[in-house]
N, C-alpha and C. Protein backbone atom coordinates (compact mmCIF):
# COMPACT_ATOMS: atom_id res chain seq x y z
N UNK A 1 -41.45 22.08 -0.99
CA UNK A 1 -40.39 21.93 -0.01
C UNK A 1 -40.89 22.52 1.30
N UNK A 2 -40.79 22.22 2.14
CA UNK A 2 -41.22 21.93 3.59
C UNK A 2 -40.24 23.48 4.35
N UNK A 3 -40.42 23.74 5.30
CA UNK A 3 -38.91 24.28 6.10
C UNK A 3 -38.13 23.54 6.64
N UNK A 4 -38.85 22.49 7.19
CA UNK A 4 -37.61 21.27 7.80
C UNK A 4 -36.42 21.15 6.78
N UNK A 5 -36.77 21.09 5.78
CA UNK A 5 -35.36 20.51 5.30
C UNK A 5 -35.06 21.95 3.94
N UNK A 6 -35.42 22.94 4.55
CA UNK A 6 -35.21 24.30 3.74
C UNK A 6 -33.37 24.57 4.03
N UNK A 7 -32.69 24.06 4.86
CA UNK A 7 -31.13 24.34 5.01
C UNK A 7 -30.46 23.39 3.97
N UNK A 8 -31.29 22.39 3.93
CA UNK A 8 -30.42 21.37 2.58
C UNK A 8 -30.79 21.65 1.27
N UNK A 9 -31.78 22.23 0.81
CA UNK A 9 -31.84 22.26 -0.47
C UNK A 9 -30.97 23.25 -1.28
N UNK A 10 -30.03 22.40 -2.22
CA UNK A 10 -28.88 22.87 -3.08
C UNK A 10 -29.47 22.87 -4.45
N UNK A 11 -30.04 24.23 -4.62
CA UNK A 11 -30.61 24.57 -6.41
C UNK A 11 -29.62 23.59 -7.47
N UNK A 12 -28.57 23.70 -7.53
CA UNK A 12 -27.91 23.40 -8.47
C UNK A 12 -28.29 21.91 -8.89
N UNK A 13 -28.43 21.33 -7.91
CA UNK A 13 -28.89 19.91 -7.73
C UNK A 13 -30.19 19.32 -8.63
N UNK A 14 -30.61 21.09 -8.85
CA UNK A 14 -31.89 20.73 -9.48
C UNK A 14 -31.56 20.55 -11.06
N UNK A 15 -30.61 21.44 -11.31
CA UNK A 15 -30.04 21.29 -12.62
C UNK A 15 -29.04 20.07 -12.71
N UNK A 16 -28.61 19.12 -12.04
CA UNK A 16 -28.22 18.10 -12.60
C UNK A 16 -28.82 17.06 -12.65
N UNK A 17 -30.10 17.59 -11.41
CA UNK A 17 -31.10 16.25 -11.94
C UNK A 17 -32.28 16.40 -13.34
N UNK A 18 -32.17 17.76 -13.84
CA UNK A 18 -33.12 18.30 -15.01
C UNK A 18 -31.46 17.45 -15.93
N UNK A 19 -30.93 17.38 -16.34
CA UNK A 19 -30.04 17.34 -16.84
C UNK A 19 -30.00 15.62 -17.18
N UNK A 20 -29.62 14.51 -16.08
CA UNK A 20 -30.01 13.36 -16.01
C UNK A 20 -30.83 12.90 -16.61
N UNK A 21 -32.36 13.64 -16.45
CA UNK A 21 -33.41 13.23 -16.82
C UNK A 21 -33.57 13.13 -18.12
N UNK A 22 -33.16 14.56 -18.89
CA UNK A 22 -33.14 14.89 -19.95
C UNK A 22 -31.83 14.13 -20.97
N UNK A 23 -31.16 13.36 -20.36
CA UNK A 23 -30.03 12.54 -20.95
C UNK A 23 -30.68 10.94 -21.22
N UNK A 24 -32.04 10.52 -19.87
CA UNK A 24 -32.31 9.47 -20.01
C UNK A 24 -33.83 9.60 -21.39
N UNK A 25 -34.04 10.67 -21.27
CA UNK A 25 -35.01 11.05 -22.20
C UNK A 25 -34.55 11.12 -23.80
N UNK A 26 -33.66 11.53 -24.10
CA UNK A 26 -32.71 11.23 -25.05
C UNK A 26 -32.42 9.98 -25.58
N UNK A 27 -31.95 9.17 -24.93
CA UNK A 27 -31.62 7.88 -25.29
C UNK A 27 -33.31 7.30 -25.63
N UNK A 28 -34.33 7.17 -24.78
CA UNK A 28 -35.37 6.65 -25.08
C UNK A 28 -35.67 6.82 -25.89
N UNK A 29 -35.48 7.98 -26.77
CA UNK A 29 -36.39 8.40 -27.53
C UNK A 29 -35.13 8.34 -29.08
N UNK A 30 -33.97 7.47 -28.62
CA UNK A 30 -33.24 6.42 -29.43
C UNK A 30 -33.18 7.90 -31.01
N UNK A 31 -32.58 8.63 -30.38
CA UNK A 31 -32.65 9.91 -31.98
C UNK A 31 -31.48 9.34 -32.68
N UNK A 32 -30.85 9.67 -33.44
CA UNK A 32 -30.04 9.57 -34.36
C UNK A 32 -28.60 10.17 -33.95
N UNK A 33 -28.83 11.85 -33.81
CA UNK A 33 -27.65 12.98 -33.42
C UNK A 33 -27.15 12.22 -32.00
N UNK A 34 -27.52 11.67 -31.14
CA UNK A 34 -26.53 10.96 -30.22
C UNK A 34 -26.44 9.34 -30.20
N UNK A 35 -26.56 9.08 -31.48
CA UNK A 35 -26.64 7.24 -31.62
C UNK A 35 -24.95 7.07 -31.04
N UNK A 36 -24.94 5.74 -30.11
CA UNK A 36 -23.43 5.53 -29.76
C UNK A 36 -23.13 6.18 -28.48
N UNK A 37 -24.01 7.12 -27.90
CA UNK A 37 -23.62 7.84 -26.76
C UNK A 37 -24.35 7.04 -25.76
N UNK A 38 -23.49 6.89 -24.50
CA UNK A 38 -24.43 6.38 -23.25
C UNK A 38 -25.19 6.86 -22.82
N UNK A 39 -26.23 8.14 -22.75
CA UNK A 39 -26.79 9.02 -22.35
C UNK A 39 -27.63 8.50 -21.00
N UNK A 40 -28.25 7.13 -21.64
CA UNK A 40 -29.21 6.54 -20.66
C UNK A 40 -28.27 6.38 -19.11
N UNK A 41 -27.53 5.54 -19.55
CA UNK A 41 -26.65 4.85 -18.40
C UNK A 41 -26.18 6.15 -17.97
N UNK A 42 -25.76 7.07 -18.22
CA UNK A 42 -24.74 8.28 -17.49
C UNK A 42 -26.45 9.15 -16.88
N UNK A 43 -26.89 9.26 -17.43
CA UNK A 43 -28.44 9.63 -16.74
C UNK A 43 -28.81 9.09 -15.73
N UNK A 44 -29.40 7.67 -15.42
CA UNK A 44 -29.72 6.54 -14.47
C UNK A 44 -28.41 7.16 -13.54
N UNK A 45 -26.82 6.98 -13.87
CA UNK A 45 -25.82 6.74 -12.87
C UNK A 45 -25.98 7.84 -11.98
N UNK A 46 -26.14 9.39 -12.92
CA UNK A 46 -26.18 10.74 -11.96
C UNK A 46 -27.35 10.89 -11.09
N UNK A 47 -28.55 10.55 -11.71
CA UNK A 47 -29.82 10.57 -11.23
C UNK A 47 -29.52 9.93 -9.78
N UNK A 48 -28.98 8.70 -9.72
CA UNK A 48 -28.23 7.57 -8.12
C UNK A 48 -27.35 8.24 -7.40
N UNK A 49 -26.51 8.39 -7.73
CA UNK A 49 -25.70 9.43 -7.25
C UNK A 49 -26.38 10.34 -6.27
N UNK A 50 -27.20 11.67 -7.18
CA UNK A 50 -27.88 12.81 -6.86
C UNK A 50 -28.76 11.97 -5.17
N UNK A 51 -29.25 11.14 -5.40
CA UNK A 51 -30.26 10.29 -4.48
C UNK A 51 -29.85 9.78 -3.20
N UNK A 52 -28.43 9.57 -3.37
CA UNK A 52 -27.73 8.80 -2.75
C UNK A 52 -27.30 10.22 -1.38
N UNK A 53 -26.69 11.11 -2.37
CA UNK A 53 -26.13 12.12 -1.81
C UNK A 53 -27.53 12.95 -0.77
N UNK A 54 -28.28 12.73 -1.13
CA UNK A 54 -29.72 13.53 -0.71
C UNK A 54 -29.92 12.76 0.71
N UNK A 55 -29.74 11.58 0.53
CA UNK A 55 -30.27 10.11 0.99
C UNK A 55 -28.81 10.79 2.82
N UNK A 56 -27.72 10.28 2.21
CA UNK A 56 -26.96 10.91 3.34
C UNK A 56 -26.69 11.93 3.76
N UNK A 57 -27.46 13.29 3.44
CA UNK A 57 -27.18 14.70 3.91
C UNK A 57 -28.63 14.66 4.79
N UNK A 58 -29.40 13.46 5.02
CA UNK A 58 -30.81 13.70 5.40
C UNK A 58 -30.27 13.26 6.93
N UNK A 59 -29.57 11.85 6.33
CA UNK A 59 -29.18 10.96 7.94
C UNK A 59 -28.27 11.89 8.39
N UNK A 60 -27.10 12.49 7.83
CA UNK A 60 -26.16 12.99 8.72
C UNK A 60 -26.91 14.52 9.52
N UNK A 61 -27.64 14.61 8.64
CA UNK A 61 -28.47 15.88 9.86
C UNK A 61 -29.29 15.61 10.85
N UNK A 62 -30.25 14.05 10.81
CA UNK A 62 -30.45 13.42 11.92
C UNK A 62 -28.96 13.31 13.00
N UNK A 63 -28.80 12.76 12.28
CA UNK A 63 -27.69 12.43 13.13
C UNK A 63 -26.88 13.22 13.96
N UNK A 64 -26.54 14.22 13.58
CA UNK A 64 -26.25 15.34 14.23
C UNK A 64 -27.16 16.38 15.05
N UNK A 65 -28.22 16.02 15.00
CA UNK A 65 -29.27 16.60 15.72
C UNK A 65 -29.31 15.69 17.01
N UNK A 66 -29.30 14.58 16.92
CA UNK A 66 -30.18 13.18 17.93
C UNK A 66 -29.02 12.59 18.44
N UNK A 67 -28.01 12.15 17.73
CA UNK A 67 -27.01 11.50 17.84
C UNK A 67 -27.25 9.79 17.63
N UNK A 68 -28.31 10.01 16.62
CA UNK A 68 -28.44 8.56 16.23
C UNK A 68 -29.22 8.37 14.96
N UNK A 69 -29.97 7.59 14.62
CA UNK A 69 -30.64 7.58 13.44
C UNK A 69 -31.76 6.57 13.04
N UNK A 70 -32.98 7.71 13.29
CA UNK A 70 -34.17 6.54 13.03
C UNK A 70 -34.36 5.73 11.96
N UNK A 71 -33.73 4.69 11.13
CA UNK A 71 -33.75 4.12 9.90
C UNK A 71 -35.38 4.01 9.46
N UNK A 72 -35.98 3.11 10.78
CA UNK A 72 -37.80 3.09 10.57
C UNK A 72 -38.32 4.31 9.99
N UNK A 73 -37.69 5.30 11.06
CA UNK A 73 -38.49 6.44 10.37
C UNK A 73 -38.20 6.99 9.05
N UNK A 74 -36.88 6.82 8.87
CA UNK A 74 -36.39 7.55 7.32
C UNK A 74 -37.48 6.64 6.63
N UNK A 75 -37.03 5.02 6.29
CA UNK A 75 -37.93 4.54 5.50
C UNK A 75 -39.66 4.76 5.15
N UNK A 76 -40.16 5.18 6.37
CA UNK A 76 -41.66 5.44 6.51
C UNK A 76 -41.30 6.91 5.65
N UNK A 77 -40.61 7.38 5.94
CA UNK A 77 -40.85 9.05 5.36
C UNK A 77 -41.12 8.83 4.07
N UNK A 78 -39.90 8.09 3.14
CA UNK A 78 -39.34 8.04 1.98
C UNK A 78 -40.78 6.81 1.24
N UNK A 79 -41.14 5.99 2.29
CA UNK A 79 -42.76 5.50 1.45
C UNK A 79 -43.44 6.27 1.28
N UNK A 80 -43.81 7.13 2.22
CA UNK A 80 -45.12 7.99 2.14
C UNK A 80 -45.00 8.99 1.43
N UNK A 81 -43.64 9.44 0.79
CA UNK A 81 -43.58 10.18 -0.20
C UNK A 81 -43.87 9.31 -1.81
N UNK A 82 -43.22 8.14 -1.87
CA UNK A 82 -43.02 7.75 -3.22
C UNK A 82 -44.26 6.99 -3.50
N UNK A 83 -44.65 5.94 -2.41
CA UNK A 83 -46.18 5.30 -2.60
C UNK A 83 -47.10 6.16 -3.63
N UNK A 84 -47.53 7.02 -3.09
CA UNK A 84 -48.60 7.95 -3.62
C UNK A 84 -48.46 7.88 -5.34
N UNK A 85 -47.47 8.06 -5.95
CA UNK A 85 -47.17 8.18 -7.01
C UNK A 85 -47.59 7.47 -7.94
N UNK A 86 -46.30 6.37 -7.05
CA UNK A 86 -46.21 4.92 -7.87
C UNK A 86 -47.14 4.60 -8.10
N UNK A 87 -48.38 4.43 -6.79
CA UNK A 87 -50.23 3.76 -7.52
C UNK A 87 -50.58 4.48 -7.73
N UNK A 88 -50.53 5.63 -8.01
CA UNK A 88 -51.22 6.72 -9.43
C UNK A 88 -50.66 5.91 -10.81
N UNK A 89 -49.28 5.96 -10.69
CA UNK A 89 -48.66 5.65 -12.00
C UNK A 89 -49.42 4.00 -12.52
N UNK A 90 -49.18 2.73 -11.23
CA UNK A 90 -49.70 1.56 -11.73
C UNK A 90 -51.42 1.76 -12.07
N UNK A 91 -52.11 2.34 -11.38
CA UNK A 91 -53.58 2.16 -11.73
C UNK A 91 -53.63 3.19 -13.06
N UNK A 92 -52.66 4.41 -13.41
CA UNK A 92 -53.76 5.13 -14.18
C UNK A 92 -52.65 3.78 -16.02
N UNK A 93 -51.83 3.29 -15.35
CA UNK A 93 -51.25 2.32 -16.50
C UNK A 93 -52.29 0.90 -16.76
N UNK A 94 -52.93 0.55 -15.85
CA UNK A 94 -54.11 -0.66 -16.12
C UNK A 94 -55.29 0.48 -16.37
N UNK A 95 -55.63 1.58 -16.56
CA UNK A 95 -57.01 2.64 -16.35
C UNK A 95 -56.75 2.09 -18.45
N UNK A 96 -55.35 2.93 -18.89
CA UNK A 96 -55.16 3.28 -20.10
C UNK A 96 -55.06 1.69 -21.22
N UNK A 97 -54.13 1.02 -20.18
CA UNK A 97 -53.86 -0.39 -20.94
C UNK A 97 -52.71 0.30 -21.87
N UNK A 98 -51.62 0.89 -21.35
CA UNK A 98 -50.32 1.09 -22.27
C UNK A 98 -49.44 0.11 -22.30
């Protein structure tokens, strides 16, 4: 975490997205003790949510700073964070052949 955006980060947030995760992890892994429970879908929904909410506490602090809102730039931010990943994730998935 950066200082720029050291005034928005809400810990708790971290526990409902450990929480999400661990609900969509559950279902995948299709156990028995929660057969019948939505876990996945209520996981995916909070996980959106959590994103969403992140997503507009970013613009409304532009926004309140500038009095407007670079969309270009949010989007460039939000590639250059997730890119990196994603082609780690696709190349090291053709590296393994899973």
């Amino acid at each position: 975490m950066n200082g720029q955006n050291k005034e928005l980060w809400i810990s708790s947030i971290d526990g409902l997205r450990a929480i999400s995760v661990f609900a969509v992890l559950i279902h995948h892994f299709n156990t028995t003790a929660f057969k019948g429970w939505a876990l996945g879908t209520l996981g995916v929904a909070v996980f959106y949510s959590i994103s969403g909410l992140l997503a507009y506490l970013i613009l409304d602090k532009e926004f309140k700073a500038t009095g407007t809102i670079n969309y270009n730039a949010y989007i460039t931010r939000r590639t250059l964070r997730i890119w990196p990943l994603y082609f780690f994730v696709i190349l090291a998935t053709f590296a393994f052949e899973i």
